[in-house]
C-alpha atoms as a PDB file:
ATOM      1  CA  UNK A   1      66.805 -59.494  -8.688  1.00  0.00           C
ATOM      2  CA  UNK A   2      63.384 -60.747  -7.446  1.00  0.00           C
ATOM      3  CA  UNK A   3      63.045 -60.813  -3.396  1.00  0.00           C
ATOM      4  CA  UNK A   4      59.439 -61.445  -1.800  1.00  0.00           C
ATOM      5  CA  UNK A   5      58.987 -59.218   0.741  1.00  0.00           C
ATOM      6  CA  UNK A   6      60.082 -60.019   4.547  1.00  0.00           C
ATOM      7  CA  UNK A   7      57.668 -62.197   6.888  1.00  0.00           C
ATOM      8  CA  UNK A   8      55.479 -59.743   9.628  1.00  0.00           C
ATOM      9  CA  UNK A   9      58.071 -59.823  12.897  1.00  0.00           C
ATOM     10  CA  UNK A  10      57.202 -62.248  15.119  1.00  0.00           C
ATOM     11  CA  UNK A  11      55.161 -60.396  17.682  1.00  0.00           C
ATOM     12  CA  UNK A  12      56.731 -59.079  21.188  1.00  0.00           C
ATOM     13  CA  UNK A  13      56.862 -60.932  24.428  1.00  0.00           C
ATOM     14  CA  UNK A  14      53.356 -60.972  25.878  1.00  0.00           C
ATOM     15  CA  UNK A  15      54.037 -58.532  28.723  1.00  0.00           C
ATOM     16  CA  UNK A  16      51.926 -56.087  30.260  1.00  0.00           C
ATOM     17  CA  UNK A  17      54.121 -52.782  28.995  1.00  0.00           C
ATOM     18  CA  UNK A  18      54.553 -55.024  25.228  1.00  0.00           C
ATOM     19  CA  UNK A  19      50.579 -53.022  24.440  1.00  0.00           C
ATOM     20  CA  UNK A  20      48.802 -49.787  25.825  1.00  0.00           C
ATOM     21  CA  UNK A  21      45.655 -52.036  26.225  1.00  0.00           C
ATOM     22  CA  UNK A  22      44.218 -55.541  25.505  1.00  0.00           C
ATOM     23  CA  UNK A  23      42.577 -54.136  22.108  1.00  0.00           C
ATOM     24  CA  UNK A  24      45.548 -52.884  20.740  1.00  0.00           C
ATOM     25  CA  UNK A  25      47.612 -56.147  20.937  1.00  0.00           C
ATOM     26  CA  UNK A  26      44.390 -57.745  19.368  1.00  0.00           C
ATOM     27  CA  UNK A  27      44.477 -55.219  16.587  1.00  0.00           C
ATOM     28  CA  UNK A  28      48.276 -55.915  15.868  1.00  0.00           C
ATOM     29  CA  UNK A  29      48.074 -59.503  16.196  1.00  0.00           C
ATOM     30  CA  UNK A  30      45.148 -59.520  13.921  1.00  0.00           C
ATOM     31  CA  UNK A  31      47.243 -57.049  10.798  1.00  0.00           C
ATOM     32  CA  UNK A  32      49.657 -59.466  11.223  1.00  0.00           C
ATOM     33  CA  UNK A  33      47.343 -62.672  10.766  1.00  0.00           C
ATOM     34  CA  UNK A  34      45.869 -61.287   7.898  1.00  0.00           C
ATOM     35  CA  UNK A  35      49.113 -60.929   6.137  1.00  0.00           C
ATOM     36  CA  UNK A  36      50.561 -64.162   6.893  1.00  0.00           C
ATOM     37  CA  UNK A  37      47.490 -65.674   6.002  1.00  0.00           C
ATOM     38  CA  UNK A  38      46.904 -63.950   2.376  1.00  0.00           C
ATOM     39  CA  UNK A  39      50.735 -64.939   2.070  1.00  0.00           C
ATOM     40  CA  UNK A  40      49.568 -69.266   2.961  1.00  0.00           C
ATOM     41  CA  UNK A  41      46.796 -69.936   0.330  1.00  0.00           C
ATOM     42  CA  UNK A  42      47.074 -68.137  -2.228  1.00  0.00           C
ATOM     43  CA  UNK A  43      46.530 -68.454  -6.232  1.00  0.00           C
ATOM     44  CA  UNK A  44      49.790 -67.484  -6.876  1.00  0.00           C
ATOM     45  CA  UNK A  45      51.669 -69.558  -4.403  1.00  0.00           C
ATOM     46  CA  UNK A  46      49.561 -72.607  -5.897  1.00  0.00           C
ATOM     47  CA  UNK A  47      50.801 -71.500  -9.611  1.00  0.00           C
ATOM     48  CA  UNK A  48      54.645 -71.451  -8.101  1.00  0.00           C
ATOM     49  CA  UNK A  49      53.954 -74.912  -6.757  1.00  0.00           C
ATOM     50  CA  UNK A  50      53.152 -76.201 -10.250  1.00  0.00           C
ATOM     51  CA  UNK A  51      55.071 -74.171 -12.862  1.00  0.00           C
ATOM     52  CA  UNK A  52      57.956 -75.822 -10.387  1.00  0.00           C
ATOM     53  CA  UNK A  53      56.710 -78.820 -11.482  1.00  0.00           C
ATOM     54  CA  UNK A  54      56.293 -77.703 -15.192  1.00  0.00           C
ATOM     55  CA  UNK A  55      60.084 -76.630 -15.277  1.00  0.00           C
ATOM     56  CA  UNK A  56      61.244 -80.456 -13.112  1.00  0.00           C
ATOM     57  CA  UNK A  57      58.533 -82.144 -15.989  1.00  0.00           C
ATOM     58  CA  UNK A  58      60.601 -80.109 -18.941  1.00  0.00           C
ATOM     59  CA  UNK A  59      64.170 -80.785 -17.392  1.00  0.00           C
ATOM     60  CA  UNK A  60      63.212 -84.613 -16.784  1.00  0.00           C
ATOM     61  CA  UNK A  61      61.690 -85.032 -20.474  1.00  0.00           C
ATOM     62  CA  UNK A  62      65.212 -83.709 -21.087  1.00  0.00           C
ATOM     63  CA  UNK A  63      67.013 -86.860 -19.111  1.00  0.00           C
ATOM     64  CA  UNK A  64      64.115 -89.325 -21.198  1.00  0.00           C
ATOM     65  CA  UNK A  65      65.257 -88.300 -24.464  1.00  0.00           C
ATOM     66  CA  UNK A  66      68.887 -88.231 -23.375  1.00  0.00           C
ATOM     67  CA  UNK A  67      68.157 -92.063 -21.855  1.00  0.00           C
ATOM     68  CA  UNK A  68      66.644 -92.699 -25.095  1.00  0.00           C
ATOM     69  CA  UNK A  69      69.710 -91.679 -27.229  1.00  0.00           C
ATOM     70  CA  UNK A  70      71.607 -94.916 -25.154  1.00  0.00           C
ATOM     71  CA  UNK A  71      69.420 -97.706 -26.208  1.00  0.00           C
ATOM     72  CA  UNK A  72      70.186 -96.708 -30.324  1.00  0.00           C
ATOM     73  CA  UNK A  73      73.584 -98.171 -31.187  1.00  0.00           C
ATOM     74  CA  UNK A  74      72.946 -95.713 -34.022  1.00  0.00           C
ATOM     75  CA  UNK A  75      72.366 -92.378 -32.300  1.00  0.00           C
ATOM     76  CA  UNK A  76      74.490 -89.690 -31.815  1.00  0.00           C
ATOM     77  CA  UNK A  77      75.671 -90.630 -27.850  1.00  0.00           C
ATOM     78  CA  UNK A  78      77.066 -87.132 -27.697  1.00  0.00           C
ATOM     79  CA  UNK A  79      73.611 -85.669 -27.919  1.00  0.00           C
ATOM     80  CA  UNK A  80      72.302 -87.926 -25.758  1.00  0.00           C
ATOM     81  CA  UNK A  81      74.956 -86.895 -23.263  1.00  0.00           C
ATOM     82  CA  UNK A  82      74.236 -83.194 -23.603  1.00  0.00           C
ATOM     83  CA  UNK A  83      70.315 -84.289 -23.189  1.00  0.00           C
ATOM     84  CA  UNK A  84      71.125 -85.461 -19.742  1.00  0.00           C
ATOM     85  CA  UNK A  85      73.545 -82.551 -18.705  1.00  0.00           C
ATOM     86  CA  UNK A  86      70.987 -80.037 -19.594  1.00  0.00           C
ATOM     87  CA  UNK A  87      68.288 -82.264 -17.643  1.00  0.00           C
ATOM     88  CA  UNK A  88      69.964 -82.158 -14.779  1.00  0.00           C
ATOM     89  CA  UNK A  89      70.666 -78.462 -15.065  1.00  0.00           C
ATOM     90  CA  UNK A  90      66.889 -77.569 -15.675  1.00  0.00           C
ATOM     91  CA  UNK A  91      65.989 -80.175 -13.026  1.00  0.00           C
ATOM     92  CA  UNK A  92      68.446 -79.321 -10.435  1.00  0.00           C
ATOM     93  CA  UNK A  93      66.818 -75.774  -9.424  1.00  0.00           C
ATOM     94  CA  UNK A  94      63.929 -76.856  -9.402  1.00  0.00           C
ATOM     95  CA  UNK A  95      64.046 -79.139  -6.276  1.00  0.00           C
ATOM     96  CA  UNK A  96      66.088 -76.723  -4.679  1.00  0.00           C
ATOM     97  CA  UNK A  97      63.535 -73.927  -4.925  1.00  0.00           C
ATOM     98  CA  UNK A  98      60.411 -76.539  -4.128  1.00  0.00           C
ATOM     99  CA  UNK A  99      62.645 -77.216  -0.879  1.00  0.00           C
ATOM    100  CA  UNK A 100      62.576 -73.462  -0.364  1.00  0.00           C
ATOM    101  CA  UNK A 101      58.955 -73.231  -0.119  1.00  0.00           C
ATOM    102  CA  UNK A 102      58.552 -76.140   1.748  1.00  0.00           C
ATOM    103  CA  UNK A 103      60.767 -74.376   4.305  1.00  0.00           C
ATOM    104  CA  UNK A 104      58.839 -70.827   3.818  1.00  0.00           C
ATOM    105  CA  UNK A 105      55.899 -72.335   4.306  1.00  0.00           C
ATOM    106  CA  UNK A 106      56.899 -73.721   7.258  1.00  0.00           C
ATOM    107  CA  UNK A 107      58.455 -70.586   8.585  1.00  0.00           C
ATOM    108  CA  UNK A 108      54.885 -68.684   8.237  1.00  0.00           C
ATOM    109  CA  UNK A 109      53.369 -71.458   9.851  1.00  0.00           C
ATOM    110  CA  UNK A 110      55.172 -70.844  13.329  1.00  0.00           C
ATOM    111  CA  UNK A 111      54.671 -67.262  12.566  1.00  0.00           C
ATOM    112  CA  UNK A 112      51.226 -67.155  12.842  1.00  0.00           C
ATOM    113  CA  UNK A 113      50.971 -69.904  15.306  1.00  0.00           C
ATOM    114  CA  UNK A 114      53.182 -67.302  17.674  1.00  0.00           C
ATOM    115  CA  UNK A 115      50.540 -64.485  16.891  1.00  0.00           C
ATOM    116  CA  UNK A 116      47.567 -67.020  17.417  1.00  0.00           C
ATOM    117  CA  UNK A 117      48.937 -68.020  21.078  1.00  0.00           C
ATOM    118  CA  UNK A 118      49.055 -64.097  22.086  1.00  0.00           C
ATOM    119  CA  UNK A 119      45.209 -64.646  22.851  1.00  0.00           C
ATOM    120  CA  UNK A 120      41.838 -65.778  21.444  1.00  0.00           C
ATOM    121  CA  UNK A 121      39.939 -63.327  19.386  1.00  0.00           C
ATOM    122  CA  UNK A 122      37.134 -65.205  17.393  1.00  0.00           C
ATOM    123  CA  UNK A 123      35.664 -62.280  15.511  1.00  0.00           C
ATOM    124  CA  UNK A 124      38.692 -61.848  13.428  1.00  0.00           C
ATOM    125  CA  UNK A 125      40.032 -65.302  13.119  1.00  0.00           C
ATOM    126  CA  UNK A 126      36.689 -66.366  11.861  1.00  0.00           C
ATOM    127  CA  UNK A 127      38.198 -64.519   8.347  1.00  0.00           C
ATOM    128  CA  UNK A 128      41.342 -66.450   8.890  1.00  0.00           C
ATOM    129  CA  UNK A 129      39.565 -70.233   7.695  1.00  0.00           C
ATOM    130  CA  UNK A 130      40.035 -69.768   4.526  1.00  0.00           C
ATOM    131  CA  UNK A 131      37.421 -73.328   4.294  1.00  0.00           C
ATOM    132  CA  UNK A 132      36.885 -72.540   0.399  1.00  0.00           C
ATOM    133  CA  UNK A 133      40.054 -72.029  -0.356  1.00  0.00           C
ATOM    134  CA  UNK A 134      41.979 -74.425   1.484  1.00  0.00           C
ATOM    135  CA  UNK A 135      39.073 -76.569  -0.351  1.00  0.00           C
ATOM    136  CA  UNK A 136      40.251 -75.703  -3.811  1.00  0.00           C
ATOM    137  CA  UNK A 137      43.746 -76.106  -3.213  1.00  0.00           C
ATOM    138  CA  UNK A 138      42.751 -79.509  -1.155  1.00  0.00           C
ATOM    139  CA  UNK A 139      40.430 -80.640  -4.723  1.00  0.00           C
ATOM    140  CA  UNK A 140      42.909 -79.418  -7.211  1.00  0.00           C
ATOM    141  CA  UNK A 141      45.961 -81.356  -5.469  1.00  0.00           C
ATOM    142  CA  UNK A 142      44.504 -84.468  -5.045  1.00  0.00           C
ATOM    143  CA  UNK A 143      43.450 -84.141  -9.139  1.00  0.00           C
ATOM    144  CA  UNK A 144      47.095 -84.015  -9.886  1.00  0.00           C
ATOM    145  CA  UNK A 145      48.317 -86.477  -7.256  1.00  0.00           C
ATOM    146  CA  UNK A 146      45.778 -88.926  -9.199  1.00  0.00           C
ATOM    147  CA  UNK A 147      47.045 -87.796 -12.513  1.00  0.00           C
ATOM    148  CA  UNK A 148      50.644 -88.618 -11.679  1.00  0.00           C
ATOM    149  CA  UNK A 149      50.025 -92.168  -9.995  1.00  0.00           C
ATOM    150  CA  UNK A 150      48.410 -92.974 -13.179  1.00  0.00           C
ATOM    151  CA  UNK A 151      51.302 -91.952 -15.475  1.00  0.00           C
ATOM    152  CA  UNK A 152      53.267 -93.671 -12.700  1.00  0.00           C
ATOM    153  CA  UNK A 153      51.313 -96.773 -13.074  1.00  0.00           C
ATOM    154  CA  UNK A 154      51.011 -96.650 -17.038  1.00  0.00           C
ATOM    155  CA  UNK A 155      54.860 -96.349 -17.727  1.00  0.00           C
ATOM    156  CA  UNK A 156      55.686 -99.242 -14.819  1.00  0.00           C
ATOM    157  CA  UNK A 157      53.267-101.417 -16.530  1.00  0.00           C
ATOM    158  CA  UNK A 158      54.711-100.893 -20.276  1.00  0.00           C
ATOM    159  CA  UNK A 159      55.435-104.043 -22.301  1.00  0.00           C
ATOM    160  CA  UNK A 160      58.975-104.988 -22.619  1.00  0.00           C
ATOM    161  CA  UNK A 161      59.150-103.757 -26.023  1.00  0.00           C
ATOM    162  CA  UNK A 162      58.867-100.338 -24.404  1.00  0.00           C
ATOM    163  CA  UNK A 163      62.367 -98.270 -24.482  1.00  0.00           C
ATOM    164  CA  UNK A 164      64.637 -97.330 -21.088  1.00  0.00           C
ATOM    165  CA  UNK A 165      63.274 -93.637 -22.598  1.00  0.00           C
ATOM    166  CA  UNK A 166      59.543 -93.719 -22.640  1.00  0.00           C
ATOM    167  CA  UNK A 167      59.169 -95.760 -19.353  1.00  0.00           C
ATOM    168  CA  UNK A 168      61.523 -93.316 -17.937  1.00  0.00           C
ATOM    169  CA  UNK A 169      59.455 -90.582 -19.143  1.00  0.00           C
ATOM    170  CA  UNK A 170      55.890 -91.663 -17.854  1.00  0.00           C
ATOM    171  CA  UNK A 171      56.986 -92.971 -14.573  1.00  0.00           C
ATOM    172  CA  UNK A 172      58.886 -89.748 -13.883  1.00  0.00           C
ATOM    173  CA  UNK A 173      56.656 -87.492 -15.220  1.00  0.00           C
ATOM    174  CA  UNK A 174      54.124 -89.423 -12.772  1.00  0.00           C
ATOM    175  CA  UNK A 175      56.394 -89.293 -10.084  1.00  0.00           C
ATOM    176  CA  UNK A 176      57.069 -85.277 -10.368  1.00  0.00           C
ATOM    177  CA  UNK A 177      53.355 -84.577 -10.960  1.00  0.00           C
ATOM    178  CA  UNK A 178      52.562 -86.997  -7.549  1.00  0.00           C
ATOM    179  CA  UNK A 179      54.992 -84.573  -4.997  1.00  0.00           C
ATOM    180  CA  UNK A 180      53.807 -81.514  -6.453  1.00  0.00           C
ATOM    181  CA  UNK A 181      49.791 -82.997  -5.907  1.00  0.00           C
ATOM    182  CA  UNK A 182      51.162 -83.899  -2.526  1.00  0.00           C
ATOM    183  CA  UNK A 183      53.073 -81.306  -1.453  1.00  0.00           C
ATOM    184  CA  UNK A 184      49.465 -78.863  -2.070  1.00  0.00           C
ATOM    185  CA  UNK A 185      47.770 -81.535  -0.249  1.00  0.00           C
ATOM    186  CA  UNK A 186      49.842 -81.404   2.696  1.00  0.00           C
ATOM    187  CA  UNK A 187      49.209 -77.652   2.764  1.00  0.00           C
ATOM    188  CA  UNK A 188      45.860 -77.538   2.240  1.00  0.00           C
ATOM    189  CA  UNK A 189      45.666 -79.836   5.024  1.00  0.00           C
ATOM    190  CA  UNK A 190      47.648 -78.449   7.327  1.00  0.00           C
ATOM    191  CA  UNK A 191      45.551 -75.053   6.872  1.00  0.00           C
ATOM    192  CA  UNK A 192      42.366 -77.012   7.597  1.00  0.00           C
ATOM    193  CA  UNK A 193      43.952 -78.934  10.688  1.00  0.00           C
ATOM    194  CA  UNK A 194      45.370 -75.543  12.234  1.00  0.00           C
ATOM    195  CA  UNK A 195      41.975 -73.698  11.533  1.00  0.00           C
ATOM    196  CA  UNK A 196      40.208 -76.052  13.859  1.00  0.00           C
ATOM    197  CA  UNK A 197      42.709 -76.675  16.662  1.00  0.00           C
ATOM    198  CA  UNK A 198      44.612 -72.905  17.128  1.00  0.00           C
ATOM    199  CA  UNK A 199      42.327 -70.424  15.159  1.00  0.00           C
ATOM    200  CA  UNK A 200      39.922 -69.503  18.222  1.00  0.00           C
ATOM    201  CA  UNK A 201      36.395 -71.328  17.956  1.00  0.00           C
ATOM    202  CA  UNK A 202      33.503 -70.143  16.192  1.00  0.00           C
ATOM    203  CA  UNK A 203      30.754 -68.449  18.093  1.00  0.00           C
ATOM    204  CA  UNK A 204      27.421 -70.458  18.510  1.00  0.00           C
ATOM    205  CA  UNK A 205      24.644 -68.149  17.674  1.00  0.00           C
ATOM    206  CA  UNK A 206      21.716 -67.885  19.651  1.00  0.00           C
ATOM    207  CA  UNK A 207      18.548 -70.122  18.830  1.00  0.00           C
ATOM    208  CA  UNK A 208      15.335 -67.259  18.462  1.00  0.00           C
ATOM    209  CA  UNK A 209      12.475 -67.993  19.901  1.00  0.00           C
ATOM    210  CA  UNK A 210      11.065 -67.620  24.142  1.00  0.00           C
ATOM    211  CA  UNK A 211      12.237 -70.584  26.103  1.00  0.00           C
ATOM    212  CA  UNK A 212      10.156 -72.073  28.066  1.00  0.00           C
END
């Protein structure tokens, strides 16, 4: 069976005897920075995000066509019944492993934030922005989140002639497309946020030139 790899420890209690010397608790506390942060924003935690979504989009197409079965006095209710049992099978993981990450996620996030309070050390957090990425991931979320409201909005708005099935499809295909846009949103955000106010501050360079 798959298992990701274990978190870093969260780091020792900041005593004097916890380090030889200041620079060797700043080189530990910036391994373990590094690691939590290539675990955050990453392209493959962004692909998990969505092919969750891809898998809750396939098992609620499932629960459409099973809805859509109903409203024929002519169809075959027994498939339409299995439709909806398998929906709920396909969909049912799906939000259970989405709240998973959501909680991992969150986990890493007071990881780090323990490392980050062990002491300011600007040279090596300046790697730890991640501004493009956290950028993509921002851009790419809010593409989807506009996506879904859309699909939202177009099955609300269908005419009445419109089956229980195909309204059900579009607005919850909307609707599943919306958390996932949100839910890399929220991250991307929250990366961006906790860059500026824990990451230690940039720097400011020196201007060239004599004063006078």
């Amino acid at each position: 069976m798959f298992r990701r790899p274990p978190l870093p420890p969260p780091p020792p209690p900041a005593l004097p005897q916890a380090w030889p010397d200041h620079e060797s608790m700043l080189a530990e506390r910036a391994l373990a920075m590094e690691e939590l942060r290539r675990r955050s924003l990453t392209a493959g935690a962004l692909l998990l995000l969505w092919s969750l979504g891809l898998v809750a989009g396939f098992g609620w197409v499932l629960i459409s066509l099973g809805l859509g079965n109903f409203e024929d006095r002519n169809a075959d209710y027994i498939t339409g019944f299995v439709e909806l049992i398998l929906g709920v099978i396909v969909l049912l993981p799906t939000v259970i492993g989405t709240g998973f990450a959501v909680a991992r996620d969150l986990a890493l996030r007071r990881r780090i934030d323990a490392w980050a309070e062990l002491g300011p050390d600007p040279e090596n957090d300046q790697r730890l922005r991640a501004g493009v990425r956290a950028t993509v991931w921002l851009g790419l979320s809010l593409a989807l989140c506009v996506t879904g409201f859309g699909l939202a909005l177009t099955g609300g708005g269908q005419s009445d002639s419109a089956g229980v099935g195909e309204v059900a499809y579009l607005v919850g295909i909307g609707v599943i497309a919306l958390v996932v846009g949100v839910l890399g949103a929220v991250r991307a955000v929250g990366h961006q946020r906790w860059s500026r106010h824990v990451l230690s501050p940039v720097p400011a360079r020196r201007r060239g030139g004599a004063h006078r």
